[in-house]
Each structure stands twice: as C-alpha cells, then as structure tokens.
PDB file of N, CA and C in Angstrom:
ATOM      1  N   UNK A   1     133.192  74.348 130.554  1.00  0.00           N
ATOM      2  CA  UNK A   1     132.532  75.638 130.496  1.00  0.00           C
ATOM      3  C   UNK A   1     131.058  75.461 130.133  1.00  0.00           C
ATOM      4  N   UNK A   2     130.298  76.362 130.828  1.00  0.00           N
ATOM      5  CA  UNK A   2     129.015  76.451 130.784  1.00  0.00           C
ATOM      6  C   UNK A   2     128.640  77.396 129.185  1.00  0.00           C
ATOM      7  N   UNK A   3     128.046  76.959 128.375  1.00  0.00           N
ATOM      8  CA  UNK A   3     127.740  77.425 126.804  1.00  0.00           C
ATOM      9  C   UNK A   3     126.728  78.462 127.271  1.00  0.00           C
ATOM     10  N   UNK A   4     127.148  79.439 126.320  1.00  0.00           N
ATOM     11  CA  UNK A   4     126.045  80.980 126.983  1.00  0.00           C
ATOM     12  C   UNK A   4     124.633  80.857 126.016  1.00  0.00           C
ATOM     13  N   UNK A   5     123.652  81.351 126.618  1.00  0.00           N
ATOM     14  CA  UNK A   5     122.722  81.476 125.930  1.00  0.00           C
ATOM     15  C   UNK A   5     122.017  82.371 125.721  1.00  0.00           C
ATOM     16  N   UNK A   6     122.352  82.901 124.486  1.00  0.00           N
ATOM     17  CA  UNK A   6     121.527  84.025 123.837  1.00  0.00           C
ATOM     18  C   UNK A   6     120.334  83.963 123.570  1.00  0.00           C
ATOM     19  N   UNK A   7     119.766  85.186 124.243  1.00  0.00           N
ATOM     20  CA  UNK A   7     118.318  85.310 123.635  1.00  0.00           C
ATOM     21  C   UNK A   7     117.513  84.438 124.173  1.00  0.00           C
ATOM     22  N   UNK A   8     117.712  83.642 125.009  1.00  0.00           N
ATOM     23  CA  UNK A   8     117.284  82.928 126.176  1.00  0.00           C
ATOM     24  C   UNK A   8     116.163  83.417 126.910  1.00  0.00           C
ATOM     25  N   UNK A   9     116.479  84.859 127.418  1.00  0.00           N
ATOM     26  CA  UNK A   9     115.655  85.050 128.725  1.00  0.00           C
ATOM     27  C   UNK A   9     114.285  85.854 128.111  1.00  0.00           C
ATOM     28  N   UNK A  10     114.410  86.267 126.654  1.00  0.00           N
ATOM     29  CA  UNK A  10     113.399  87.136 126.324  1.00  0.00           C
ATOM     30  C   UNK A  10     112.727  86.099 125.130  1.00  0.00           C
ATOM     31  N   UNK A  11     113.002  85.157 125.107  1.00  0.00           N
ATOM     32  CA  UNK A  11     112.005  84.211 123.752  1.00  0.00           C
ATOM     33  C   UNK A  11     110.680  84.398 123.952  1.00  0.00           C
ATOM     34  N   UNK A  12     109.909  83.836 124.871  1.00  0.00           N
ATOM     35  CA  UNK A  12     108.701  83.733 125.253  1.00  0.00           C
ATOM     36  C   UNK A  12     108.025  85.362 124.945  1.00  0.00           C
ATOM     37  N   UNK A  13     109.007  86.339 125.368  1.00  0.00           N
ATOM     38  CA  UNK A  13     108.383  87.619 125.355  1.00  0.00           C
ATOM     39  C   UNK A  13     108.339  88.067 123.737  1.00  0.00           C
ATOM     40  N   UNK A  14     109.434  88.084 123.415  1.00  0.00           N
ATOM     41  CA  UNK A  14     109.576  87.519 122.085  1.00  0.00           C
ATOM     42  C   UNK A  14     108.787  87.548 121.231  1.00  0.00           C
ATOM     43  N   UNK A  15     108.156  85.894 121.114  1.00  0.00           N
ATOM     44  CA  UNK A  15     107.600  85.339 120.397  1.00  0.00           C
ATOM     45  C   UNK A  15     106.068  85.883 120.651  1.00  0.00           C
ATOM     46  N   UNK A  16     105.361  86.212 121.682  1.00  0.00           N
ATOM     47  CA  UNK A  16     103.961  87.060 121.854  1.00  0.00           C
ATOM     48  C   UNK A  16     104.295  88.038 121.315  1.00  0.00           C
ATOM     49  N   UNK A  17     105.120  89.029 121.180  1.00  0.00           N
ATOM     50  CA  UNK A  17     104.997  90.115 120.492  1.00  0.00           C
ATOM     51  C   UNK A  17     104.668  89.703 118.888  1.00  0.00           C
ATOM     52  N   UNK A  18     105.710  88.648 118.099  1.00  0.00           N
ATOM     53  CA  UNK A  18     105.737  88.529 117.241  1.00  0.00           C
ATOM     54  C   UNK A  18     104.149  88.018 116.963  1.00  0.00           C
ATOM     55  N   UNK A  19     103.448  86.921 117.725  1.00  0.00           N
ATOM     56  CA  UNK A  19     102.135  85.959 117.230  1.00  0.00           C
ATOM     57  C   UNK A  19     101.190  87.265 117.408  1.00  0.00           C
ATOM     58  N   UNK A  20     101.364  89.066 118.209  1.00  0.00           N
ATOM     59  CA  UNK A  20     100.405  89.417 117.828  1.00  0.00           C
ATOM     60  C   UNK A  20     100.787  90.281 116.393  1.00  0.00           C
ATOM     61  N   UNK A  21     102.056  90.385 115.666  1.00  0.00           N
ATOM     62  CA  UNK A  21     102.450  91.015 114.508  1.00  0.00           C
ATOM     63  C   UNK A  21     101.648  90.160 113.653  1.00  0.00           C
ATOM     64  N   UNK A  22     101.870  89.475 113.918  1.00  0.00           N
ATOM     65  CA  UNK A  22     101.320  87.918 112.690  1.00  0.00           C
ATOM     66  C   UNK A  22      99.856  88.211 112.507  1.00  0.00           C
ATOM     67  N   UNK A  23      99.050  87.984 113.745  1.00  0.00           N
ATOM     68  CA  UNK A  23      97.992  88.188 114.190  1.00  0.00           C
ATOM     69  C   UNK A  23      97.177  89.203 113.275  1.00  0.00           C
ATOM     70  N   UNK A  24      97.987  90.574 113.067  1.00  0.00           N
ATOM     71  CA  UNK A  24      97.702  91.769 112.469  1.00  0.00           C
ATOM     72  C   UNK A  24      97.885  91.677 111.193  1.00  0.00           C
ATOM     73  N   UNK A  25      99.134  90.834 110.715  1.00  0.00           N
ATOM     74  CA  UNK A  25      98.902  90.826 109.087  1.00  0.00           C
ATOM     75  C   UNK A  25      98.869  90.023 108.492  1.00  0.00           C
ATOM     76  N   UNK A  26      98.111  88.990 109.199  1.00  0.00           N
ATOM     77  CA  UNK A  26      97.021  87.616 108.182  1.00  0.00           C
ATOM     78  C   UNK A  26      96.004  88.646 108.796  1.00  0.00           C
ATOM     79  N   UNK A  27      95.311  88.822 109.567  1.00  0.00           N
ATOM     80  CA  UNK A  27      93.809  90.045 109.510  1.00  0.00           C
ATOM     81  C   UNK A  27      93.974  91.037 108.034  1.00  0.00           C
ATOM     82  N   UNK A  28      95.280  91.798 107.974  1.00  0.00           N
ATOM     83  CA  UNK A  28      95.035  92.283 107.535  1.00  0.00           C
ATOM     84  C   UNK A  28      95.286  91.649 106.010  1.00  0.00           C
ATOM     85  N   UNK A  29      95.637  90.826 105.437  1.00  0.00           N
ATOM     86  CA  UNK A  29      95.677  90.158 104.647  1.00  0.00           C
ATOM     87  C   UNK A  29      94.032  89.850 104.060  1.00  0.00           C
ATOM     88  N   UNK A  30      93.511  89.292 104.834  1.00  0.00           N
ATOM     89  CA  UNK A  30      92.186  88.428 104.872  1.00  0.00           C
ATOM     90  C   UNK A  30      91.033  89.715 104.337  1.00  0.00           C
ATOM     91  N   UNK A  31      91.339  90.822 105.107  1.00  0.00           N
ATOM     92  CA  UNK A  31      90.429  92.429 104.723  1.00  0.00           C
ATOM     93  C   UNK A  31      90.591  92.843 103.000  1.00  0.00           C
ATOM     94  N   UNK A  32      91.608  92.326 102.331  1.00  0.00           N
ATOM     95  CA  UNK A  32      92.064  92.736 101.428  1.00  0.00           C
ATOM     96  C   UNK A  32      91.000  92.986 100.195  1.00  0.00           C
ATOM     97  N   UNK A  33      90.627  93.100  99.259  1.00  0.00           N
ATOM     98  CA  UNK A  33      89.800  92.882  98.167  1.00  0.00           C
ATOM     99  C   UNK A  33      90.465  91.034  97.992  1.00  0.00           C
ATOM    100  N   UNK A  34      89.054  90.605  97.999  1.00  0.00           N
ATOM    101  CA  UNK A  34      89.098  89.503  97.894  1.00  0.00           C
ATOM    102  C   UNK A  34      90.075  88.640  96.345  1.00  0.00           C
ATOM    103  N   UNK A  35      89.617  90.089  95.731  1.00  0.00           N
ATOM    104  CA  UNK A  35      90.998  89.581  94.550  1.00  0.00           C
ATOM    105  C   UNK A  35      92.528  89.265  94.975  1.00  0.00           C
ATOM    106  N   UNK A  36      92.588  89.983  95.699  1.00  0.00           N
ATOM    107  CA  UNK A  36      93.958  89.941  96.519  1.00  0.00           C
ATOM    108  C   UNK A  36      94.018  88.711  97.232  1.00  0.00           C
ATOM    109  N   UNK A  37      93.226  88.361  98.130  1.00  0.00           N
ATOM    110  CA  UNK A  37      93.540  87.633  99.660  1.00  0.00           C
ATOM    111  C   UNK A  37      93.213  86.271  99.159  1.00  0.00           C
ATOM    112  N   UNK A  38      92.376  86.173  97.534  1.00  0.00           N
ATOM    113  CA  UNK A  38      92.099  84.570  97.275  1.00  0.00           C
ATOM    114  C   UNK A  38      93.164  84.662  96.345  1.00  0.00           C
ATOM    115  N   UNK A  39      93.899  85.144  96.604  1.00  0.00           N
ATOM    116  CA  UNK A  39      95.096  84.737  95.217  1.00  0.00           C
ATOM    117  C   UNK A  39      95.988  83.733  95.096  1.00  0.00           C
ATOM    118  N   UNK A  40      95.963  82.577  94.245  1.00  0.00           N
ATOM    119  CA  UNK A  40      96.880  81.664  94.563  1.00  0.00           C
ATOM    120  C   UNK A  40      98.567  82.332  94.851  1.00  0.00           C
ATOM    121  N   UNK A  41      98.991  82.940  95.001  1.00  0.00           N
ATOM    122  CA  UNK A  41      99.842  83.149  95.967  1.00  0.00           C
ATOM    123  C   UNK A  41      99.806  82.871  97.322  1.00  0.00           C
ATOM    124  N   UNK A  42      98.698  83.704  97.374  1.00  0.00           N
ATOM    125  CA  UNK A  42      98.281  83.813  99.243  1.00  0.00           C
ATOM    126  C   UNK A  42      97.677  82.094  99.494  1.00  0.00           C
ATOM    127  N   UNK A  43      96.699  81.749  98.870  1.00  0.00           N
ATOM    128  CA  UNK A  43      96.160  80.693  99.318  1.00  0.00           C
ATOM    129  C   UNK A  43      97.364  79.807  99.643  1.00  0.00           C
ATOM    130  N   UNK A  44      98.648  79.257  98.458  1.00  0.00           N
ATOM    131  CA  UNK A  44      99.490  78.523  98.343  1.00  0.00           C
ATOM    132  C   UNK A  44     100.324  79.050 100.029  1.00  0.00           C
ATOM    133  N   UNK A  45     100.442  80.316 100.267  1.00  0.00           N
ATOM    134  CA  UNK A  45     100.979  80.715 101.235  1.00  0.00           C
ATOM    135  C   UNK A  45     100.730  80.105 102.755  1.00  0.00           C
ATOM    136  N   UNK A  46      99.483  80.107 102.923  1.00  0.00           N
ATOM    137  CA  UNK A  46      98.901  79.731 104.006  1.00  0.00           C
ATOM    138  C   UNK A  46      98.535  78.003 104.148  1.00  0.00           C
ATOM    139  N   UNK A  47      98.762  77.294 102.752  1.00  0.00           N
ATOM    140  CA  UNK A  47      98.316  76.026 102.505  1.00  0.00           C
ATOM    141  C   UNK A  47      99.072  75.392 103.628  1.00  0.00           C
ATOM    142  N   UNK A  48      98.345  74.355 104.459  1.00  0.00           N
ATOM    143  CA  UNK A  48      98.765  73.595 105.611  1.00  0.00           C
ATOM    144  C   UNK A  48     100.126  72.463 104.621  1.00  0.00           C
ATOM    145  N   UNK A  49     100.981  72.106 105.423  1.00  0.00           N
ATOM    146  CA  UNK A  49     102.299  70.812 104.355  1.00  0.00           C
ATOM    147  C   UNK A  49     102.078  70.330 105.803  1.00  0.00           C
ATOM    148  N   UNK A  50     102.890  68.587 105.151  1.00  0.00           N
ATOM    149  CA  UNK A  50     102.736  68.148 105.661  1.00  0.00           C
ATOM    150  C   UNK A  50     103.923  68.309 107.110  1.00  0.00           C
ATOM    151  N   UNK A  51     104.901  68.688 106.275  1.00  0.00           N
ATOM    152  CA  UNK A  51     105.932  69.087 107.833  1.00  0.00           C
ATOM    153  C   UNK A  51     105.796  70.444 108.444  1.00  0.00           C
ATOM    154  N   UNK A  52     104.850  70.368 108.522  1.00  0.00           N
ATOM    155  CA  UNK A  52     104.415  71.840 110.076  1.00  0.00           C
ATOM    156  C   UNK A  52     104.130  71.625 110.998  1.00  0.00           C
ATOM    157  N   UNK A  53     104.950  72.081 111.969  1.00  0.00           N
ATOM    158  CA  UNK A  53     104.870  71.716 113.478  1.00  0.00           C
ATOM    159  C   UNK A  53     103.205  71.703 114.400  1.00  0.00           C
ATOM    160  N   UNK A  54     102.869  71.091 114.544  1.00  0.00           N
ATOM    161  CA  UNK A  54     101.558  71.060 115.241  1.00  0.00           C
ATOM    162  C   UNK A  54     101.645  71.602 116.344  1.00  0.00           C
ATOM    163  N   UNK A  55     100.601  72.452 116.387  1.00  0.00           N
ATOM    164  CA  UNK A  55     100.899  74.119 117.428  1.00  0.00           C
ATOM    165  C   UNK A  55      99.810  73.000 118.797  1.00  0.00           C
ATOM    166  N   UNK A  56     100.151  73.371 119.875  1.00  0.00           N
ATOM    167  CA  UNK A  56      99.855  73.651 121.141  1.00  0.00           C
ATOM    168  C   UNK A  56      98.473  73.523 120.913  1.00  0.00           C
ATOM    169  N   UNK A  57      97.363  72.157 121.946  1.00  0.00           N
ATOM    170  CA  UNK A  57      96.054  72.379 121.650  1.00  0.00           C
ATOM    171  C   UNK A  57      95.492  73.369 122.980  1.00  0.00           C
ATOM    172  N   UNK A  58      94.762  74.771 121.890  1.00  0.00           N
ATOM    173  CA  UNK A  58      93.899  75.639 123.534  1.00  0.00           C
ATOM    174  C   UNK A  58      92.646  75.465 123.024  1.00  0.00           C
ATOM    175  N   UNK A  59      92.091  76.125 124.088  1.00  0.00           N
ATOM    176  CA  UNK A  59      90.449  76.593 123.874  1.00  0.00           C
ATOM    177  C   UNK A  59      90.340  76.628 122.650  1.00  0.00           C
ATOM    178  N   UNK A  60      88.734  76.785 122.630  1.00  0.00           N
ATOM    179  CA  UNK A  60      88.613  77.316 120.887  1.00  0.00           C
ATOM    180  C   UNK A  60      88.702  78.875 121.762  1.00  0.00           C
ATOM    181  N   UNK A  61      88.917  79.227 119.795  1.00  0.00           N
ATOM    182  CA  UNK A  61      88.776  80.763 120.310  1.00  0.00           C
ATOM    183  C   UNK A  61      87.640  81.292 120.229  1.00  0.00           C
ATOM    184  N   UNK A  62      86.517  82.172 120.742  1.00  0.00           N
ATOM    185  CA  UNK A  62      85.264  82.769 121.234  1.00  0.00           C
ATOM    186  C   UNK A  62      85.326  83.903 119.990  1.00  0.00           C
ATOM    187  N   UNK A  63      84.316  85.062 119.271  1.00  0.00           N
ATOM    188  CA  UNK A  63      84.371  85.962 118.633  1.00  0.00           C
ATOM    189  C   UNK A  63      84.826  87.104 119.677  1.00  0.00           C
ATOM    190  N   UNK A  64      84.381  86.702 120.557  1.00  0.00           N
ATOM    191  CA  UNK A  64      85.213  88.361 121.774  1.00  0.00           C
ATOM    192  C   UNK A  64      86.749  87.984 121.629  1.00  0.00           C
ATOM    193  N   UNK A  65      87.382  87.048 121.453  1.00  0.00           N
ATOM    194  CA  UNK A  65      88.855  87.078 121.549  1.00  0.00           C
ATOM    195  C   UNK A  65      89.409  88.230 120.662  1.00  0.00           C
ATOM    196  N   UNK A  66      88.413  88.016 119.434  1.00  0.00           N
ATOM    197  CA  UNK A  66      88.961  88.982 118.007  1.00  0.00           C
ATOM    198  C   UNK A  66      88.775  90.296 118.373  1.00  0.00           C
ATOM    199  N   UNK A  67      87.633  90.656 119.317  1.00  0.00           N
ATOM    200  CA  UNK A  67      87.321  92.000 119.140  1.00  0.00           C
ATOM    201  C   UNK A  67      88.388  92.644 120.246  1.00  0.00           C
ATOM    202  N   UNK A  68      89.104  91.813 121.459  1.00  0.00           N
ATOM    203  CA  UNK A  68      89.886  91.909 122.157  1.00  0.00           C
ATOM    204  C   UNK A  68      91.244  92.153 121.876  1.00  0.00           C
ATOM    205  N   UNK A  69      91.400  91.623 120.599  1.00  0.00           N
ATOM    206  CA  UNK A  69      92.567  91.953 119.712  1.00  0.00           C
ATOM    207  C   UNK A  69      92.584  93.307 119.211  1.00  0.00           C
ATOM    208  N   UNK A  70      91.469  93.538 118.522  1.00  0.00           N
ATOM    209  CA  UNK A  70      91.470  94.196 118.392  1.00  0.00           C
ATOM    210  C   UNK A  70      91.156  95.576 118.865  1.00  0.00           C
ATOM    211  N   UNK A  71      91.077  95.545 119.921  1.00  0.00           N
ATOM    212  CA  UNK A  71      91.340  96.779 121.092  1.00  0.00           C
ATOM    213  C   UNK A  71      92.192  97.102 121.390  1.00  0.00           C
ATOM    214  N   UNK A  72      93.164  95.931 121.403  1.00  0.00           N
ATOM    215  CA  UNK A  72      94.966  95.907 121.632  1.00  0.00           C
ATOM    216  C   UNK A  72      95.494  96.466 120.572  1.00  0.00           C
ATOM    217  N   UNK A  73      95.159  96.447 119.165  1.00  0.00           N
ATOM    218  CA  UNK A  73      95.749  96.968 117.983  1.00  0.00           C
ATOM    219  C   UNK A  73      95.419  98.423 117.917  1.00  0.00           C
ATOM    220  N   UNK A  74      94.337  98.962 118.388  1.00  0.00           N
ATOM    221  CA  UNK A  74      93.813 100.337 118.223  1.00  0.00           C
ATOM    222  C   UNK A  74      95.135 101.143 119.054  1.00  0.00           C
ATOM    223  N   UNK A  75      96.010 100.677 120.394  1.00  0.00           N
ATOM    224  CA  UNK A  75      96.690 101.118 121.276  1.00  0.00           C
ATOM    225  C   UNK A  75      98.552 100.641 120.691  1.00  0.00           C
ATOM    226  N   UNK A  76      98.496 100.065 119.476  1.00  0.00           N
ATOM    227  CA  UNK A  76      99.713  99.744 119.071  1.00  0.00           C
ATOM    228  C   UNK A  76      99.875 100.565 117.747  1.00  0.00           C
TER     229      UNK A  76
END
C-alpha cells in the first residue's frame, strides 16, 4: 500500500502564508518601545544556536521589498 500524505499538497502554500505571519510579528516586535524589543527575553529569543537549519541563499533584500510588504499588510 501506497502511505497517504497529509498536508502534502498545500505545504508550500502553507508555509508563505505563515513566513508572511512571522514577517508581521518580528516587525512588529522590533516597533516596540525599545524597552520591550531589547529585552533579554526577546534578544535570547531571536539569538542564532548552533543547530538551526540554514535557510535557502536569495538575493539580498532591497528597502522596497519592506515597503512591498508592507502594502500587502495594509490589505490583510
């Protein structure tokens, strides 16, 4: 028998929805009163370890990417 696979056909779609959720709340994280967003919580939060998957190398990203985002967020 062929093993079924869930959740298969929508990952990719998925996972863009989710990287622009993310997207929105490290931004909005980062906006915070800086008392907030330098807080060793947060810093410890975001601190790179050594077992994290090394993401996909793209472009750099341009400052229009952000403002492009954020055109997309004004409509979500």
């Amino acid at each position: 028998f062929v093993g079924r696979k869930f959740f298969r056909k929508n990952d990719r779609k998925l996972a863009e929805s989710r990287e622009l959720e993310l997207h929105k709340f490290v931004k909005e994280i980062l906006l915070m009163h800086p008392q907030m967003s330098s807080s060793p919580v947060i810093v410890e939060f975001f601190e790179a370890r050594s077992h994290d998957p090394i993401p996909p190398m793209r472009e750099p990203l341009e400052t229009t990417d952000f403002y492009e985002m954020d055109e997309y967020d004004a409509y979500t």
